[in-house]
PDB file of N, CA and C in Angstrom:
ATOM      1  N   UNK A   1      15.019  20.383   1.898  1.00  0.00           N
ATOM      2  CA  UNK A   1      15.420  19.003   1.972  1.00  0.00           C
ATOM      3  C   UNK A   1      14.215  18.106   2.232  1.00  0.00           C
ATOM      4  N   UNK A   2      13.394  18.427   2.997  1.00  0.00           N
ATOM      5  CA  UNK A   2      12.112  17.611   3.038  1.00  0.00           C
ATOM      6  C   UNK A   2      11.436  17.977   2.431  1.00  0.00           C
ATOM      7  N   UNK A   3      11.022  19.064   1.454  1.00  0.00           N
ATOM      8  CA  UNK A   3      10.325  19.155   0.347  1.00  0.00           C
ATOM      9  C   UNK A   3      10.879  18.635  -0.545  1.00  0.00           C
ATOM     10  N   UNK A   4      11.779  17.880  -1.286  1.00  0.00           N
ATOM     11  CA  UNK A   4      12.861  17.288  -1.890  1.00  0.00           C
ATOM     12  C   UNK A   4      12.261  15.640  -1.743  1.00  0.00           C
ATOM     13  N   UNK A   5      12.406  15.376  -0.633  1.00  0.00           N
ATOM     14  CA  UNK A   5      12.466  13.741  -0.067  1.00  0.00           C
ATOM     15  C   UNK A   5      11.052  13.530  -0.370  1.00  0.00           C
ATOM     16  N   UNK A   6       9.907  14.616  -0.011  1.00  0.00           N
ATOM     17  CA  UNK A   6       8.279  14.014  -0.270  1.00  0.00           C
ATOM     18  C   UNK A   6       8.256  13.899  -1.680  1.00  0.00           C
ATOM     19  N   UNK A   7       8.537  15.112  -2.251  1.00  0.00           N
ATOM     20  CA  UNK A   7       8.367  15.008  -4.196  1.00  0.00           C
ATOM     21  C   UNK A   7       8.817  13.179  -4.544  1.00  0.00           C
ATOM     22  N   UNK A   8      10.100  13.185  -4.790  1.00  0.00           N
ATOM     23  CA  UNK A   8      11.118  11.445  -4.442  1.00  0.00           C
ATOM     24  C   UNK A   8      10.022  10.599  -3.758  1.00  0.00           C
ATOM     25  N   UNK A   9       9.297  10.646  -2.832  1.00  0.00           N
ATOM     26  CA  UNK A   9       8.330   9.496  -1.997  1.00  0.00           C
ATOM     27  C   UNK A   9       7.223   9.575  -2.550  1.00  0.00           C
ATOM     28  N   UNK A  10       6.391  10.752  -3.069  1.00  0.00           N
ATOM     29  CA  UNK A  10       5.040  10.777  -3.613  1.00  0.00           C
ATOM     30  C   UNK A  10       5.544   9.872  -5.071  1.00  0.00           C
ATOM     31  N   UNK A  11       6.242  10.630  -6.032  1.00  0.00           N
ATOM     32  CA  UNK A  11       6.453  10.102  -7.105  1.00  0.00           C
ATOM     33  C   UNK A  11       6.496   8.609  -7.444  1.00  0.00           C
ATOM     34  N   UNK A  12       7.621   8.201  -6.397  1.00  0.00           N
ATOM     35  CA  UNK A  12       7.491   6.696  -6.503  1.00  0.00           C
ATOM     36  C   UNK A  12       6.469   5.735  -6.137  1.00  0.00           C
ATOM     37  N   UNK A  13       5.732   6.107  -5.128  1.00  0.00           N
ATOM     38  CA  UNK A  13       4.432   5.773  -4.629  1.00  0.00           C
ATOM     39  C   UNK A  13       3.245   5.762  -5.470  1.00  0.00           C
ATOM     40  N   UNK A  14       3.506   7.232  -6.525  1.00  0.00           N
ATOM     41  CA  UNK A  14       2.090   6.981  -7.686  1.00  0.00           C
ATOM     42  C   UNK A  14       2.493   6.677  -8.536  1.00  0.00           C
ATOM     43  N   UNK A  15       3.698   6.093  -9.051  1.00  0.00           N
ATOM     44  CA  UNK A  15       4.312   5.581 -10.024  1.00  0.00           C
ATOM     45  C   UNK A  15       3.625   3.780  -9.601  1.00  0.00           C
ATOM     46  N   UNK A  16       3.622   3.419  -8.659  1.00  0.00           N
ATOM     47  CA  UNK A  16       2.807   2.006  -8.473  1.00  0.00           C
ATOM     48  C   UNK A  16       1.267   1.867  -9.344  1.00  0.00           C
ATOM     49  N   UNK A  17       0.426   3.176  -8.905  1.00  0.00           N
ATOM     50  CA  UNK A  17      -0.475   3.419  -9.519  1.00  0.00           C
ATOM     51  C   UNK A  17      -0.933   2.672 -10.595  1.00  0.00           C
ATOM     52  N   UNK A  18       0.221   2.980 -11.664  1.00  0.00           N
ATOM     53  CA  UNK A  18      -0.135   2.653 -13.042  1.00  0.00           C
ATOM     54  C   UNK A  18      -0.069   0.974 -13.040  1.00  0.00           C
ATOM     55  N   UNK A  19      -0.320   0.230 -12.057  1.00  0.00           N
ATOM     56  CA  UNK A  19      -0.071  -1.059 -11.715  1.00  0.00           C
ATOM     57  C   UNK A  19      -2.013  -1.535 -12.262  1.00  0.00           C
ATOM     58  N   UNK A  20      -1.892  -2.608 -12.864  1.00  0.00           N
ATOM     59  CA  UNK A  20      -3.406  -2.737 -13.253  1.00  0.00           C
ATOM     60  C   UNK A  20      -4.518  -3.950 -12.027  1.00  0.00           C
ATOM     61  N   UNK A  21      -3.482  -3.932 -10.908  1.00  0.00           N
ATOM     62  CA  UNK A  21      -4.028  -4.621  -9.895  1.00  0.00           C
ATOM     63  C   UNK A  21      -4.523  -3.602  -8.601  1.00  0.00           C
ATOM     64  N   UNK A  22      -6.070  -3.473  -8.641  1.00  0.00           N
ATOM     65  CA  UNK A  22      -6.603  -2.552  -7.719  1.00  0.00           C
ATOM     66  C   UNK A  22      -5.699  -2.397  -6.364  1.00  0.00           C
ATOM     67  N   UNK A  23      -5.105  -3.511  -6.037  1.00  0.00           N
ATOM     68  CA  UNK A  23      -4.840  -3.453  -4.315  1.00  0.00           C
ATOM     69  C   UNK A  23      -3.750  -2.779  -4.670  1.00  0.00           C
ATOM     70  N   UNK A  24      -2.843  -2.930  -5.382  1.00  0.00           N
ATOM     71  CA  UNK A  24      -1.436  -2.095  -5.563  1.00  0.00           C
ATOM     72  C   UNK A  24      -1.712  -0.996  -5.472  1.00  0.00           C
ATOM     73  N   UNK A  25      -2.941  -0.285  -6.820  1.00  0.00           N
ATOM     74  CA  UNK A  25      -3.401   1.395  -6.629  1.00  0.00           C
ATOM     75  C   UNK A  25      -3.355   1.589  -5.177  1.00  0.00           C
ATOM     76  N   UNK A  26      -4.336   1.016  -5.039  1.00  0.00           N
ATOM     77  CA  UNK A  26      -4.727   1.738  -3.317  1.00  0.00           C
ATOM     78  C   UNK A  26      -3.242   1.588  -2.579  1.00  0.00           C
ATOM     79  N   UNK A  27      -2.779   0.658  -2.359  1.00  0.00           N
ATOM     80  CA  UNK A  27      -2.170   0.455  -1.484  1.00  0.00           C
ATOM     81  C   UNK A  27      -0.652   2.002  -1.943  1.00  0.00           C
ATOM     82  N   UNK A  28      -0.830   2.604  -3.107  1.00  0.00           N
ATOM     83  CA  UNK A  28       0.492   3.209  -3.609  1.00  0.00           C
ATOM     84  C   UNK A  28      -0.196   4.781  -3.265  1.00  0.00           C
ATOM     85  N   UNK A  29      -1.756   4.804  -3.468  1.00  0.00           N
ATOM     86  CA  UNK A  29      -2.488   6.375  -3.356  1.00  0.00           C
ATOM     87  C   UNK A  29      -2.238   6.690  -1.820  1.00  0.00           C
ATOM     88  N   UNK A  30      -2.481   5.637  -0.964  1.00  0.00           N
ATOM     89  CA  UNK A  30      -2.441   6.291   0.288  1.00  0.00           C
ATOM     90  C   UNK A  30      -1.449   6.464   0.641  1.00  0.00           C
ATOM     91  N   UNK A  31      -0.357   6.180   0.677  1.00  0.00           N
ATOM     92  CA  UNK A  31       1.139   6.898   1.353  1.00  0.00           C
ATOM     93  C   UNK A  31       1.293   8.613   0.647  1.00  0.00           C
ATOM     94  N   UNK A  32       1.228   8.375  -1.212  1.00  0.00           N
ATOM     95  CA  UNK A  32       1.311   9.138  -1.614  1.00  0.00           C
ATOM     96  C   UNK A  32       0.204  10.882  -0.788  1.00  0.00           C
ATOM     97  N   UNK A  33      -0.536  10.097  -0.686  1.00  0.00           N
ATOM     98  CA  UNK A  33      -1.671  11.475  -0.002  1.00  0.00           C
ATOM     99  C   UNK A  33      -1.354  11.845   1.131  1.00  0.00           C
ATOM    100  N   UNK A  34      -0.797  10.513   1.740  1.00  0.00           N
ATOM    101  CA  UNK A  34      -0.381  11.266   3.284  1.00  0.00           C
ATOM    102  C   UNK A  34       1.385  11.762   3.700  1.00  0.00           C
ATOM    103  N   UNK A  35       2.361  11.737   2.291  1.00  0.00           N
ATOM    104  CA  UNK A  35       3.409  12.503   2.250  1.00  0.00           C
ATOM    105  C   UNK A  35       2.953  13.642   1.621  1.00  0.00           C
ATOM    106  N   UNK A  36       2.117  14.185   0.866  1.00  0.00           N
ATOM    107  CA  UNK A  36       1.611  15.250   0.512  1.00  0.00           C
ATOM    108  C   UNK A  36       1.381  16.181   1.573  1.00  0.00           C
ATOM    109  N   UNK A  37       0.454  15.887   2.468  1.00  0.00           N
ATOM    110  CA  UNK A  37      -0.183  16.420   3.070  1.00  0.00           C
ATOM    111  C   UNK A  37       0.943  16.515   4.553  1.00  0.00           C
ATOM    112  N   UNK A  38       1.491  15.790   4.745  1.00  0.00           N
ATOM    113  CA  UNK A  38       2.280  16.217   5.782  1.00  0.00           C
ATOM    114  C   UNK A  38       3.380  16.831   5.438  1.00  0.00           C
ATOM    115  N   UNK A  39       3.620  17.121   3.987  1.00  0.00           N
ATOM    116  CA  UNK A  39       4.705  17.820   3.993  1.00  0.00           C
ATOM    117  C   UNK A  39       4.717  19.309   3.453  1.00  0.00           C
ATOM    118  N   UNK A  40       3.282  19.258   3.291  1.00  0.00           N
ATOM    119  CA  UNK A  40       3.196  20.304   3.028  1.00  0.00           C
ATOM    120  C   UNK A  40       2.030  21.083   4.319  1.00  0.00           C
ATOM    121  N   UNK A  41       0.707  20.593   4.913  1.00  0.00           N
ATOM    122  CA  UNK A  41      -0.224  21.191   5.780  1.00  0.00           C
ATOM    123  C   UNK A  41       0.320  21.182   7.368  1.00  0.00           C
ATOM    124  N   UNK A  42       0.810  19.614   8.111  1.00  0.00           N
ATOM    125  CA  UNK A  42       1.346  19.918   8.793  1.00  0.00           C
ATOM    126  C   UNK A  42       2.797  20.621   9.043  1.00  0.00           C
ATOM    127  N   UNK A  43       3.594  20.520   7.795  1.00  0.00           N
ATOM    128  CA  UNK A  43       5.142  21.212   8.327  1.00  0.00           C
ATOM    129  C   UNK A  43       5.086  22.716   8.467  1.00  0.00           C
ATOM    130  N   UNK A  44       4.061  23.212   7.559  1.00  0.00           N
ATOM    131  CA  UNK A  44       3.216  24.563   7.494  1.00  0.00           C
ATOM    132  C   UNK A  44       2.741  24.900   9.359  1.00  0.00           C
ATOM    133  N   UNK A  45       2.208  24.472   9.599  1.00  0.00           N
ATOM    134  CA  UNK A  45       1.516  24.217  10.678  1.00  0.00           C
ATOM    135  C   UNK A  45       2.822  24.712  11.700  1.00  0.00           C
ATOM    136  N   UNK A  46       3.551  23.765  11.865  1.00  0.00           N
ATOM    137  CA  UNK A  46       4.327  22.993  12.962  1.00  0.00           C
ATOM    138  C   UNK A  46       5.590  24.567  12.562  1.00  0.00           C
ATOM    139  N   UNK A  47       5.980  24.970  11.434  1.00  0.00           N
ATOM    140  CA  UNK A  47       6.886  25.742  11.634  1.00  0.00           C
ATOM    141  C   UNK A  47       6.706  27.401  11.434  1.00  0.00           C
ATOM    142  N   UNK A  48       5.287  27.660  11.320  1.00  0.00           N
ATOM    143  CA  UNK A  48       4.887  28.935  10.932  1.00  0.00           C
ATOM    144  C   UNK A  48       5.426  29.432  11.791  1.00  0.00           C
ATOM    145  N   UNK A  49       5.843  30.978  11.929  1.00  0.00           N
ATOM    146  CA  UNK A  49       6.614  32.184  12.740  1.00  0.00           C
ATOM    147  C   UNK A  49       4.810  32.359  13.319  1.00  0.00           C
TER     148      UNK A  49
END
């Protein structure tokens, strides 16, 4: 379910991307990098046995 919800949040986030106004990119790459990464390095982290 939260691997589900980040895919849905990254997607829409780099879907801004293709926006031809620099501040939009940026402003759409960084959420996207940091639902990546927390949903995949820290949940790793936080629920390993």
């Amino acid at each position: 379910m939260i691997s589900a919800a980040a895919v849905i949040t990254t997607t829409v986030s780099l879907s801004f991307t293709a926006s031809p106004t620099v501040v939009v990119k940026t402003l759409a790459l960084g959420p996207a990098i940091s639902v990546i990464v927390d949903a995949t390095v820290v949940r790793w982290c936080r629920f390993r046995p």
